[in-house]
Protein backbone atom coordinates (compact mmCIF):
# COMPACT_ATOMS: atom_id res chain seq x y z
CA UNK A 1 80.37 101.46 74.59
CA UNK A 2 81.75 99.57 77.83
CA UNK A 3 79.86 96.52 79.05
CA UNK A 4 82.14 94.82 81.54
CA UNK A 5 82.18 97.08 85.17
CA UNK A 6 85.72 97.45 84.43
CA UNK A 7 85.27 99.50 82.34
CA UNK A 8 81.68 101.16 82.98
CA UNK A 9 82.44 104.69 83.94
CA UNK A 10 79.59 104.52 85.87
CA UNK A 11 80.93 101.18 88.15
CA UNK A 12 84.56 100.73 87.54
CA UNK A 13 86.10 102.81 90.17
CA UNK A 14 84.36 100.17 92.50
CA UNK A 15 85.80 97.02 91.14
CA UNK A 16 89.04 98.82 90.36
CA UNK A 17 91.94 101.20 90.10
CA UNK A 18 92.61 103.49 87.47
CA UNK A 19 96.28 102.64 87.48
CA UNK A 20 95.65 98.72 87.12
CA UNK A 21 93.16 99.70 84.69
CA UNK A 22 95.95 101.32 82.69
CA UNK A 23 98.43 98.06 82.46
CA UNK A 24 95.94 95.95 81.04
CA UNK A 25 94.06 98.14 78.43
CA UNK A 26 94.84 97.88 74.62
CA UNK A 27 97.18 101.15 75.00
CA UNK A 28 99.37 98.75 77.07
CA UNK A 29 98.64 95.22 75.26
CA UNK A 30 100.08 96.28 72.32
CA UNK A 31 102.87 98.74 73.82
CA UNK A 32 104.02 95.55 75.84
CA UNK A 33 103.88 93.27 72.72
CA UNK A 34 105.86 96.12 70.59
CA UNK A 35 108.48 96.36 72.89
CA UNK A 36 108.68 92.33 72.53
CA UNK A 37 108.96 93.09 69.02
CA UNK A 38 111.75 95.47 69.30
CA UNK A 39 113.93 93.57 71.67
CA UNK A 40 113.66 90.59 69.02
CA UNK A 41 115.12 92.71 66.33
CA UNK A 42 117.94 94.22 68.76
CA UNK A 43 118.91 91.01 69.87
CA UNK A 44 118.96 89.02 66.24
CA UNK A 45 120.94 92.74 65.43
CA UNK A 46 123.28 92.09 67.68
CA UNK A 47 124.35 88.46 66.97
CA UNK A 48 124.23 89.66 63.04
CA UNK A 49 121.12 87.12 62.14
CA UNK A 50 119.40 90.77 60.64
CA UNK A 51 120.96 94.14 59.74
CA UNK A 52 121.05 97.19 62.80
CA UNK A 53 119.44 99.17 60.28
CA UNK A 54 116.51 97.46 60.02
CA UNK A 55 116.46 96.73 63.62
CA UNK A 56 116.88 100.04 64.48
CA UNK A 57 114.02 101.04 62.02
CA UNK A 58 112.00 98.62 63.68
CA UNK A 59 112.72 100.14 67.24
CA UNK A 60 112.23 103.46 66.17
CA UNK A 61 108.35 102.13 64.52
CA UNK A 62 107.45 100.40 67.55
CA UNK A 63 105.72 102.82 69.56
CA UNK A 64 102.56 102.40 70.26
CA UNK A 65 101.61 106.03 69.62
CA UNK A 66 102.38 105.42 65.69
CA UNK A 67 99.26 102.90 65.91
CA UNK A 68 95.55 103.58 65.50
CA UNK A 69 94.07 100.93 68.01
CA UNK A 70 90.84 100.92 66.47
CA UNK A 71 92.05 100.34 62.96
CA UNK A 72 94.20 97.47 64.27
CA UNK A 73 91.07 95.87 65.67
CA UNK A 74 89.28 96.14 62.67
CA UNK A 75 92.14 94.57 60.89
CA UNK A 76 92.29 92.20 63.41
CA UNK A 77 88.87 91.28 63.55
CA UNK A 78 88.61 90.47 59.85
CA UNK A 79 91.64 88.13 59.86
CA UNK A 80 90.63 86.35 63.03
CA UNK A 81 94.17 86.92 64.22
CA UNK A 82 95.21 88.52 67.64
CA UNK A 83 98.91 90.03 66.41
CA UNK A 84 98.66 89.52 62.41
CA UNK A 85 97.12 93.21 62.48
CA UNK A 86 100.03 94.55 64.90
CA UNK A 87 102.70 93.09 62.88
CA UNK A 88 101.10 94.33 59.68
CA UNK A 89 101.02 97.88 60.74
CA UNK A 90 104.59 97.53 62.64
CA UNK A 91 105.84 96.33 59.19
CA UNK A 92 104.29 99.13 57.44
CA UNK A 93 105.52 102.11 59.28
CA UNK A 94 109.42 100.04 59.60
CA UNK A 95 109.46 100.87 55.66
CA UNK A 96 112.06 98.18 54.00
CA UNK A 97 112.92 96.93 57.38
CA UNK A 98 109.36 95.77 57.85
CA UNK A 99 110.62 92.56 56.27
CA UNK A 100 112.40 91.56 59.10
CA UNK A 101 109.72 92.39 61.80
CA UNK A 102 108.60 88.99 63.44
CA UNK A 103 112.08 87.28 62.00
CA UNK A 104 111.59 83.79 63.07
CA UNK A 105 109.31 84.40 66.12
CA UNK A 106 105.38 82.98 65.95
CA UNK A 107 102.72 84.74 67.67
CA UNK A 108 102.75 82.95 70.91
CA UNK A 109 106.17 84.11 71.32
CA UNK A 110 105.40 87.93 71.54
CA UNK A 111 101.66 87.91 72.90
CA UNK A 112 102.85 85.67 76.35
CA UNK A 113 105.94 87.71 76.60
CA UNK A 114 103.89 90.56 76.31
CA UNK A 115 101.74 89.35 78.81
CA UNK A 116 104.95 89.23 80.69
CA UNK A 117 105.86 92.34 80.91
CA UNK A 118 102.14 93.29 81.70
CA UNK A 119 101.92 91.08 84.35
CA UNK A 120 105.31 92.46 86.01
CA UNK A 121 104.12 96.16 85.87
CA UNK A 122 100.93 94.78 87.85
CA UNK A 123 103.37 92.67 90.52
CA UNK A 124 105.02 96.21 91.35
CA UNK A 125 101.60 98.00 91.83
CA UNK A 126 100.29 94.77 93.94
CA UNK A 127 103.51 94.54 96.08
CA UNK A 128 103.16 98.05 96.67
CA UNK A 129 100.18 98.13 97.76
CA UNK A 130 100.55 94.62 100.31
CA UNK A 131 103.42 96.56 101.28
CA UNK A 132 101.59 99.58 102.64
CA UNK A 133 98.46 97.28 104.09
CA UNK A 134 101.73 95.65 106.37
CA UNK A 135 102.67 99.04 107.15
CA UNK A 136 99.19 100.69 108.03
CA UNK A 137 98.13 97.03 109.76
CA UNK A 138 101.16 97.41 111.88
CA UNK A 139 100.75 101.08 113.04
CA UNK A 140 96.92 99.91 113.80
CA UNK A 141 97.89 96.69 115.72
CA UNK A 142 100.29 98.68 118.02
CA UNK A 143 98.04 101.47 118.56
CA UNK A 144 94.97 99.20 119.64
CA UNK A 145 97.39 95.94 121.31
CA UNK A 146 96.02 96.47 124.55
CA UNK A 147 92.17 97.24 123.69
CA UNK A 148 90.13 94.43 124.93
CA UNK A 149 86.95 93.33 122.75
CA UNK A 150 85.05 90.03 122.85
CA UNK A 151 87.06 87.07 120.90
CA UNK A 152 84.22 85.25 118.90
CA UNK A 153 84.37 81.29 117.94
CA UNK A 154 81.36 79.93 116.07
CA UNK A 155 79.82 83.53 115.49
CA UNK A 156 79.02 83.49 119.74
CA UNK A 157 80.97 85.03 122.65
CA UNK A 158 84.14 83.19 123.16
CA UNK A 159 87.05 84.79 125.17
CA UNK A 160 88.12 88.12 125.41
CA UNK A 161 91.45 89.39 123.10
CA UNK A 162 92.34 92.83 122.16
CA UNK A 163 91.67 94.78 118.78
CA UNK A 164 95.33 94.58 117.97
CA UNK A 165 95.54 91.37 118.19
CA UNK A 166 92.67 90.69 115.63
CA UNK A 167 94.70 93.03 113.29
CA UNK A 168 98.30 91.22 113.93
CA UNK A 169 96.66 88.19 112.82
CA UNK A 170 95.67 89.72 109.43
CA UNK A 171 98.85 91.35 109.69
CA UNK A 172 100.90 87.88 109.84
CA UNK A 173 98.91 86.82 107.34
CA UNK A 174 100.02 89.58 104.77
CA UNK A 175 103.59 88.98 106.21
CA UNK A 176 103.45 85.35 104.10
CA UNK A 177 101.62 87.28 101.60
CA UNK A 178 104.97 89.46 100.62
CA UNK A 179 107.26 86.67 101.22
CA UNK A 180 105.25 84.80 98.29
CA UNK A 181 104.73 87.63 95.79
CA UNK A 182 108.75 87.77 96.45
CA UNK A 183 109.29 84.30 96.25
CA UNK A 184 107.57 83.64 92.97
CA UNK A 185 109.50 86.45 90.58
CA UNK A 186 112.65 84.83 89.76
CA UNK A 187 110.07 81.44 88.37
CA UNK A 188 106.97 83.78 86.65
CA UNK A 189 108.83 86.73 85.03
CA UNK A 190 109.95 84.55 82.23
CA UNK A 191 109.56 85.58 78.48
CA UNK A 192 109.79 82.90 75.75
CA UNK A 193 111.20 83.44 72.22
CA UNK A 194 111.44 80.19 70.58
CA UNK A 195 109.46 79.54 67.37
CA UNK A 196 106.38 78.03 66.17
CA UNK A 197 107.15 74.83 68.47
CA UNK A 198 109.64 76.09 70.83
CA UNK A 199 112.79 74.26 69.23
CA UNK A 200 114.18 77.34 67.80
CA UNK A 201 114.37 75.85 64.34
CA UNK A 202 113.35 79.29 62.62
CA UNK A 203 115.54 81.65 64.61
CA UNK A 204 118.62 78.93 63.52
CA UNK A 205 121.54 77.18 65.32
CA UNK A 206 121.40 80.68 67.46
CA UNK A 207 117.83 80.46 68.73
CA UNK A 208 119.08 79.80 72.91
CA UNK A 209 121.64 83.08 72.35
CA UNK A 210 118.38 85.42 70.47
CA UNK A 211 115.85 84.15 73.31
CA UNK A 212 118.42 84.94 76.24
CA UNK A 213 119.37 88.58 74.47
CA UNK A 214 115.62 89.30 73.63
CA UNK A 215 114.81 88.81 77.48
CA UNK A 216 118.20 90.87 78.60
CA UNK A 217 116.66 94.01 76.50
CA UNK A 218 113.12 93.30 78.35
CA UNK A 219 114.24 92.46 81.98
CA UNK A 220 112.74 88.95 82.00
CA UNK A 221 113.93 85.79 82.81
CA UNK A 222 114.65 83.34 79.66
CA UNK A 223 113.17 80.02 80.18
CA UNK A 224 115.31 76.51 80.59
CA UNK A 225 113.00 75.20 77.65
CA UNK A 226 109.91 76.61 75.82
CA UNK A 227 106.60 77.05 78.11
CA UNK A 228 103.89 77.96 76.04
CA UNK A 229 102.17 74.27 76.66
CA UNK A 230 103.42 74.85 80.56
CA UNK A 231 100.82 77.49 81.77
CA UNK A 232 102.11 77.19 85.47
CA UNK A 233 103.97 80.96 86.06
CA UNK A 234 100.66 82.23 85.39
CA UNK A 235 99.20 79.58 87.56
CA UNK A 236 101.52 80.62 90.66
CA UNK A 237 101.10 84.07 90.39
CA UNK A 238 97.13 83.55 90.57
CA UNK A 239 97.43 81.54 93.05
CA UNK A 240 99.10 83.76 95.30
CA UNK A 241 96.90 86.78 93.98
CA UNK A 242 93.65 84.30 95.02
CA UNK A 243 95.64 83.97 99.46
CA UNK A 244 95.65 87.86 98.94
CA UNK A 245 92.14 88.14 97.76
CA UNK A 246 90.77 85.60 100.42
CA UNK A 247 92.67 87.41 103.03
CA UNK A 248 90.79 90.61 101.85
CA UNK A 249 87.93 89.74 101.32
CA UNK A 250 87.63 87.67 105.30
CA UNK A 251 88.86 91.33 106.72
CA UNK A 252 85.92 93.00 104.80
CA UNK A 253 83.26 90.26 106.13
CA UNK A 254 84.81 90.57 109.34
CA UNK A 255 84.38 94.37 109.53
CA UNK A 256 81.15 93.81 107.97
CA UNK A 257 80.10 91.83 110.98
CA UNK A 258 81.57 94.08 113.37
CA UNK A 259 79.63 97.21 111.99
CA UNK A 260 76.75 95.41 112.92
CA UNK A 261 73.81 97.32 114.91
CA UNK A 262 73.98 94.49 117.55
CA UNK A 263 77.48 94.94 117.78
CA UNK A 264 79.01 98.30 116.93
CA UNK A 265 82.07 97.92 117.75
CA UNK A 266 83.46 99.39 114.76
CA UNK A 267 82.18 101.71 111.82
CA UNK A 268 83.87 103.04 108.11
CA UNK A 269 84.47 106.27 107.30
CA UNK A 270 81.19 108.45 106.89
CA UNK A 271 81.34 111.45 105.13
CA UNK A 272 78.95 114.11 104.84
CA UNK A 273 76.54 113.39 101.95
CA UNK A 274 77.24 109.72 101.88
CA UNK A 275 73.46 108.34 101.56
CA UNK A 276 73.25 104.30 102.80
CA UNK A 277 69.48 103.91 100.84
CA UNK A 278 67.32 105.53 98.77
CA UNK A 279 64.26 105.12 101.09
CA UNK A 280 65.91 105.00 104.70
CA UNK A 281 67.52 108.42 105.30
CA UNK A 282 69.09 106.95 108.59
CA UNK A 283 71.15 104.23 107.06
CA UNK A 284 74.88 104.33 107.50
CA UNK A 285 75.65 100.96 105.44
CA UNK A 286 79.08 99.27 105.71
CA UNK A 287 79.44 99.80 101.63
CA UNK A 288 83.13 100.04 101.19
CA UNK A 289 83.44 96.36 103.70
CA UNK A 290 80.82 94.63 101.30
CA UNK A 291 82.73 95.94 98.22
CA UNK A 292 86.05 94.84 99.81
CA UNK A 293 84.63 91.16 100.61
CA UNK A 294 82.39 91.45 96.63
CA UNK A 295 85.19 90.86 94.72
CA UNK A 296 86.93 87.78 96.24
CA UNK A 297 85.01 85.58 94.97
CA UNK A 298 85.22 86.78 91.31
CA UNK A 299 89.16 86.59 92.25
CA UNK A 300 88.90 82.85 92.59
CA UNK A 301 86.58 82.26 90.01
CA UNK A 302 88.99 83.79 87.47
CA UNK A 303 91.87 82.02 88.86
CA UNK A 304 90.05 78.91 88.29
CA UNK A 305 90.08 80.06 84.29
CA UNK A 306 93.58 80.30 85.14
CA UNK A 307 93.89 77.06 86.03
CA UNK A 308 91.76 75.79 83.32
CA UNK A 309 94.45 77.22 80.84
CA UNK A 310 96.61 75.02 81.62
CA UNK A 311 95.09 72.08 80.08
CA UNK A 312 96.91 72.68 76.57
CA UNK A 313 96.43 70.60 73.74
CA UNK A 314 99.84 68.85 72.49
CA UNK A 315 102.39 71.91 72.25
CA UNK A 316 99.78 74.46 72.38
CA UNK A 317 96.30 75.19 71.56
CA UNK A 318 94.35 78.88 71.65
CA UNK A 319 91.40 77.45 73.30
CA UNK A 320 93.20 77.29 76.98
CA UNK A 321 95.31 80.35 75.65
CA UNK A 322 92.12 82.47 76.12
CA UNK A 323 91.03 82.36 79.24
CA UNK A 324 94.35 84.16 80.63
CA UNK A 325 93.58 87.16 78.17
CA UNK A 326 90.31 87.03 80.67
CA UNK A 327 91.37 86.06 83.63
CA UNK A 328 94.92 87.47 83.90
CA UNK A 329 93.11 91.18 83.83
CA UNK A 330 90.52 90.71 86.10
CA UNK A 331 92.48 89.04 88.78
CA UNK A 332 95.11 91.97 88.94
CA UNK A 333 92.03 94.27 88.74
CA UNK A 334 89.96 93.52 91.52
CA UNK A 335 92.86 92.54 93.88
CA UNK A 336 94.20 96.19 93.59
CA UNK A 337 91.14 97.48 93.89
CA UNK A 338 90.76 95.22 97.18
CA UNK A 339 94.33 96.40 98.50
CA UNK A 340 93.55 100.00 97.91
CA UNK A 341 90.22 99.57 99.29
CA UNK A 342 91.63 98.38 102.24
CA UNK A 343 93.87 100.95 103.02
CA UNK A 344 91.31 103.61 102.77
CA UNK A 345 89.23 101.78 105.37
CA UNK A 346 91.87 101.04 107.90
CA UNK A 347 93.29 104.79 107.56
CA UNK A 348 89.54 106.31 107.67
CA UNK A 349 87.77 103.64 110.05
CA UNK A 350 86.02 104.21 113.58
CA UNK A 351 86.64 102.27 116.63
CA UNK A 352 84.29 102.27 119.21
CA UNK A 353 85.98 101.57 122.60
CA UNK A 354 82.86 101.85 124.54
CA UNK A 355 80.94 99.19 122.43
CA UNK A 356 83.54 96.58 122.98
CA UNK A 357 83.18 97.22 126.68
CA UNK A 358 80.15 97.07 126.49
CA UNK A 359 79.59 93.65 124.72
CA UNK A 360 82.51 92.22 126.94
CA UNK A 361 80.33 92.15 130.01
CA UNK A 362 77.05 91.82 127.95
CA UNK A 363 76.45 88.25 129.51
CA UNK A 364 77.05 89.32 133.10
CA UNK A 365 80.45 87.25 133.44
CA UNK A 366 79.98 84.43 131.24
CA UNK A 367 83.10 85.04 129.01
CA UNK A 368 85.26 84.39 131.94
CA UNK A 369 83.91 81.26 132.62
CA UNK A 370 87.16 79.20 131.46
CA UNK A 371 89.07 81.47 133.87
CA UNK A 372 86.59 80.59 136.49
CA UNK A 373 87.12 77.10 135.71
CA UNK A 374 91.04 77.28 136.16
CA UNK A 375 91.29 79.07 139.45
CA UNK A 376 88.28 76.55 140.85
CA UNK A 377 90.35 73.60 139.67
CA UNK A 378 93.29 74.72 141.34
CA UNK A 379 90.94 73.70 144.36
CA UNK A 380 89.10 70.99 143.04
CA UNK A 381 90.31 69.36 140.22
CA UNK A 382 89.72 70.25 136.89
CA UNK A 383 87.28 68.21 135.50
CA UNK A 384 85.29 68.44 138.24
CA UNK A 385 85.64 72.39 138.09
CA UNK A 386 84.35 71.93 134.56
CA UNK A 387 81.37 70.44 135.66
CA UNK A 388 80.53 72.90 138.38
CA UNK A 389 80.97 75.47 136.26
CA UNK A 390 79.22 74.15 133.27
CA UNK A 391 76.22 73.98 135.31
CA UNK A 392 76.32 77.51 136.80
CA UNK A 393 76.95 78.73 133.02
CA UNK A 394 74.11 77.56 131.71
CA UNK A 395 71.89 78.02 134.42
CA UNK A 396 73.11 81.80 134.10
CA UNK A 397 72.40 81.96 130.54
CA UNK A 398 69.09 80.62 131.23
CA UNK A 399 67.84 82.78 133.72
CA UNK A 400 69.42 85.86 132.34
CA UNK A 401 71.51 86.23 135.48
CA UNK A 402 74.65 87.48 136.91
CA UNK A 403 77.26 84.90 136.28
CA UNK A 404 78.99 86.03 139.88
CA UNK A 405 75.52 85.25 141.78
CA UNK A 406 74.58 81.94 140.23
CA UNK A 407 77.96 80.63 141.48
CA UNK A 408 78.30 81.71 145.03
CA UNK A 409 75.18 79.79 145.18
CA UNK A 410 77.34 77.27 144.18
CA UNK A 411 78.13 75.33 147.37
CA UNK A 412 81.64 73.63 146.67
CA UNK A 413 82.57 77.34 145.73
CA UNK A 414 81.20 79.43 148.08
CA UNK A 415 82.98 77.07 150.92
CA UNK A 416 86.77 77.92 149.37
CA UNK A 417 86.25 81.01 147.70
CA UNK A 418 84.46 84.73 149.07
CA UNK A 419 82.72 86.99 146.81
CA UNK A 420 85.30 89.55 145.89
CA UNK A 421 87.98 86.93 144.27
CA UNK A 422 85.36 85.37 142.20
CA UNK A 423 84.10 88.90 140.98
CA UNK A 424 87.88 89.69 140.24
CA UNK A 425 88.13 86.66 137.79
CA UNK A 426 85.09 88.18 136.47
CA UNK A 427 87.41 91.13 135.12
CA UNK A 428 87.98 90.80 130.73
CA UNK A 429 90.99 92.68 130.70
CA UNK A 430 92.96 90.68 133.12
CA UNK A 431 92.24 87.54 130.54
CA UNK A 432 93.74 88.54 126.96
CA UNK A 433 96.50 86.55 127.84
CA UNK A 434 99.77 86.95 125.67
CA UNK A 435 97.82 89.04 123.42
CA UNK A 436 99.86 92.36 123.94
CA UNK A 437 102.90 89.80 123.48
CA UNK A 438 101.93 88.46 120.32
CA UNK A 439 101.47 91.81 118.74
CA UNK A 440 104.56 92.89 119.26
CA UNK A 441 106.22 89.77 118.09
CA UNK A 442 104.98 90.07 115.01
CA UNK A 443 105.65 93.73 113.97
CA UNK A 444 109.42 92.77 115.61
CA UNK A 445 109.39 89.89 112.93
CA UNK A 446 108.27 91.64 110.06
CA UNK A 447 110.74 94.65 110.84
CA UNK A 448 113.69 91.31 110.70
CA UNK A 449 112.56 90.98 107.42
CA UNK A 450 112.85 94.32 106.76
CA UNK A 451 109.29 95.00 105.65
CA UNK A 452 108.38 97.76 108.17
């Protein structure tokens, strides 16, 4: 039975998808360690260190249909060894060739380029998803660039912006997100073939030439020297995994806060039969923003184990070697899950235009007091606009009222200025400065780049 939410029937479609499921489950361990396996024997084939007939017996053996998972665990478990029990059976069904399965590699060797070729199927998934959250953010910010809603500093009223520019923001952001995940292939997708040390020693005065054919049949990189006491590929691609995660998980508590009664401004999908409690038949709970913003901090807690990993002891150690087995998973996991979440909620999600306009002039003209401030100093000084301002701001707060009437009784003011010009700086959409601007500068830089 399944004890981790991953793989709960009951929970695991909330902390992830079924296709990221898929590339990390034992199906795909040991396919992605067999395949190491098999690209070994081609390439020592190949440079004639073992015959092609056993490495083509080998090939033809290492499928991972041929093995009974939970027999290899069994095996596994009783030898206390993570591949012994794979190589056992591999040898087995190869026949005669079975004595050259493994030839000169140790276990390190196929289990981290396994986890190689693992962690690449996961990279296509996650760059296809950030991909399509550029795309969807994109369509959103353009659509809603000129929609003016309150701009909020400190969790309190601030200025006014639009809607689309809140989502260019996030959509710059995931602009730098691609141009990482992109960035880091060429240094993570490395495999490593190098013996029980990494000198080669076993594999012969041809190790270099079987390491760099091994990783030609696989599509990896091969390494300038042996890595498996340098943990740092997995360490970069974490790292950029955890920007994604934080990213996603600040647009979930942001929506989160949004959806709030006080502020409505937007809402998630609701479909019919969607039940917020058990005991309140009016809730409509923002559920799919708090399971977007849930999982970031599990993100960073296993990319901390990730980072933990890389304290190896002398040329390596299976202690730090671990935590990646845990870590490595669950990071790709939830992060698709996030990414998928997220493009279910900004394809399904309300906005509520009349709430925004509504909590724009919800403190009678106080959010344009800096503009207020600006057109008064043009008269009298800045500072001492500031001041004069200041003091019909809080005496407007105070008293609960109209920001317009507390400072025409403003003397200084009411001498230079008449009541219809300081009502018209009153106005929020005349203040979202470049905003519009902005938007479309950066869907016109991420189309440069070619990502929209």
């Amino acid at each position: 039975m399944a004890s981790h939410v991953i793989d709960l029937i009951m929970l695991q479609n909330n902390f992830g998808t079924e296709k990221m499921r898929k590339v990390w489950d034992d199906t795909a361990r040991i396919t992605a360690q067999l395949q190491a396996e098999a690209a070994l024997a081609k390439a020592e084939a190949d440079l004639g260190i073992i015959p092609k007939e056993a490495a083509q017996a080998i090939v033809s053996a290492a499928k991972a249909e041929y093995f009974d998972v939970e027999k290899v665990a069994k095996e596994a478990a009783a030898s206390k060894h993570s591949l012994m029990a794979t190589i056992h059976t591999l040898q087995t069904l190869a026949g005669e060739a079975g004595e050259y399965v493994h030839y000169g590699a140790t276990t390190q060797d196929i289990v981290d380029t396994g986890a190689m070729l693992q962690l690449k199927q996961a990279y296509g998934y996650i760059l296809e998803d950030v991909s399509e959250v550029i795309r969807v953010l994109a369509e959103m910010a353009e659509k809603y660039k000129s929609l003016p809603m309150v701009g909020r500093t400190h969790a309190v009223h601030a200025l006014p912006i639009t809607f689309g520019y809140k989502l260019a923001v996030w959509l710059d952001e995931f602009g730098r997100h691609r141009e990482r995940l992109e960035a880091l292939k060429d240094r993570v997708f490395t495999g490593s073939m190098s013996g029980a040390v990494g000198t080669y020693a076993s594999f012969g005065p041809r190790g270099i030439e079987v390491e760099k054919k091994t990783m030609e049949y696989l599509g990896l990189n091969a390494p300038n020297i042996c890595w498996q006491s340098a943990r740092d590929r997995f360490a970069e691609y974490a790292s950029v995994l955890a920007s994604i995660s934080a990213t996603l998980g600040k647009i979930g508590n942001e929506f989160y806060n949004l959806m709030r009664t006080e502020i409505g401004e937007i809402e998630e999908q609701f479909t019919k039969g969607k039940i917020g409690s058990s005991t309140m038949p009016h809730k409509r709970n923002p559920a799919a923003f708090e399971g977007l913003a849930s999982l970031t901090p599990a993100v960073l807690q296993s990319v901390g184990l990730i980072y933990q990993s890389a304290h190896m002891e002398h040329e390596r150690d299976a202690m730090s070697w671990r935590l990646e087995w845990i870590a490595l998973p669950e990071i790709n996991i939830y992060t698709s899950y996030q990414l998928t979440s997220l493009i279910g909620i900004l394809q399904g999600i309300t906005v509520n235009k009349e709430r925004m306009y509504e909590n724009l002039n919800s403190q009678h003209g106080l959010l344009l007091s800096e503009k207020v401030m600006f057109e008064v100093g043009e008269k009298l000084g800045k500072q001492t606009a500031h001041h004069l301002v200041y003091e019909a701001s809080m005496k407007s707060y105070e008293e609960h009222r109209s920001f317009a009437d507390v400072l025409m009784e403003q003397p200084e003011i009411a001498a230079r200025f008449d009541r219809t010009e300081v009502e018209s700086w009153l106005v929020p959409e005349t203040y979202t400065g470049l905003a519009e601007e902005k938007v479309e500068e950066v869907i016109l830089a991420l189309k440069k780049k070619g990502y929209l």
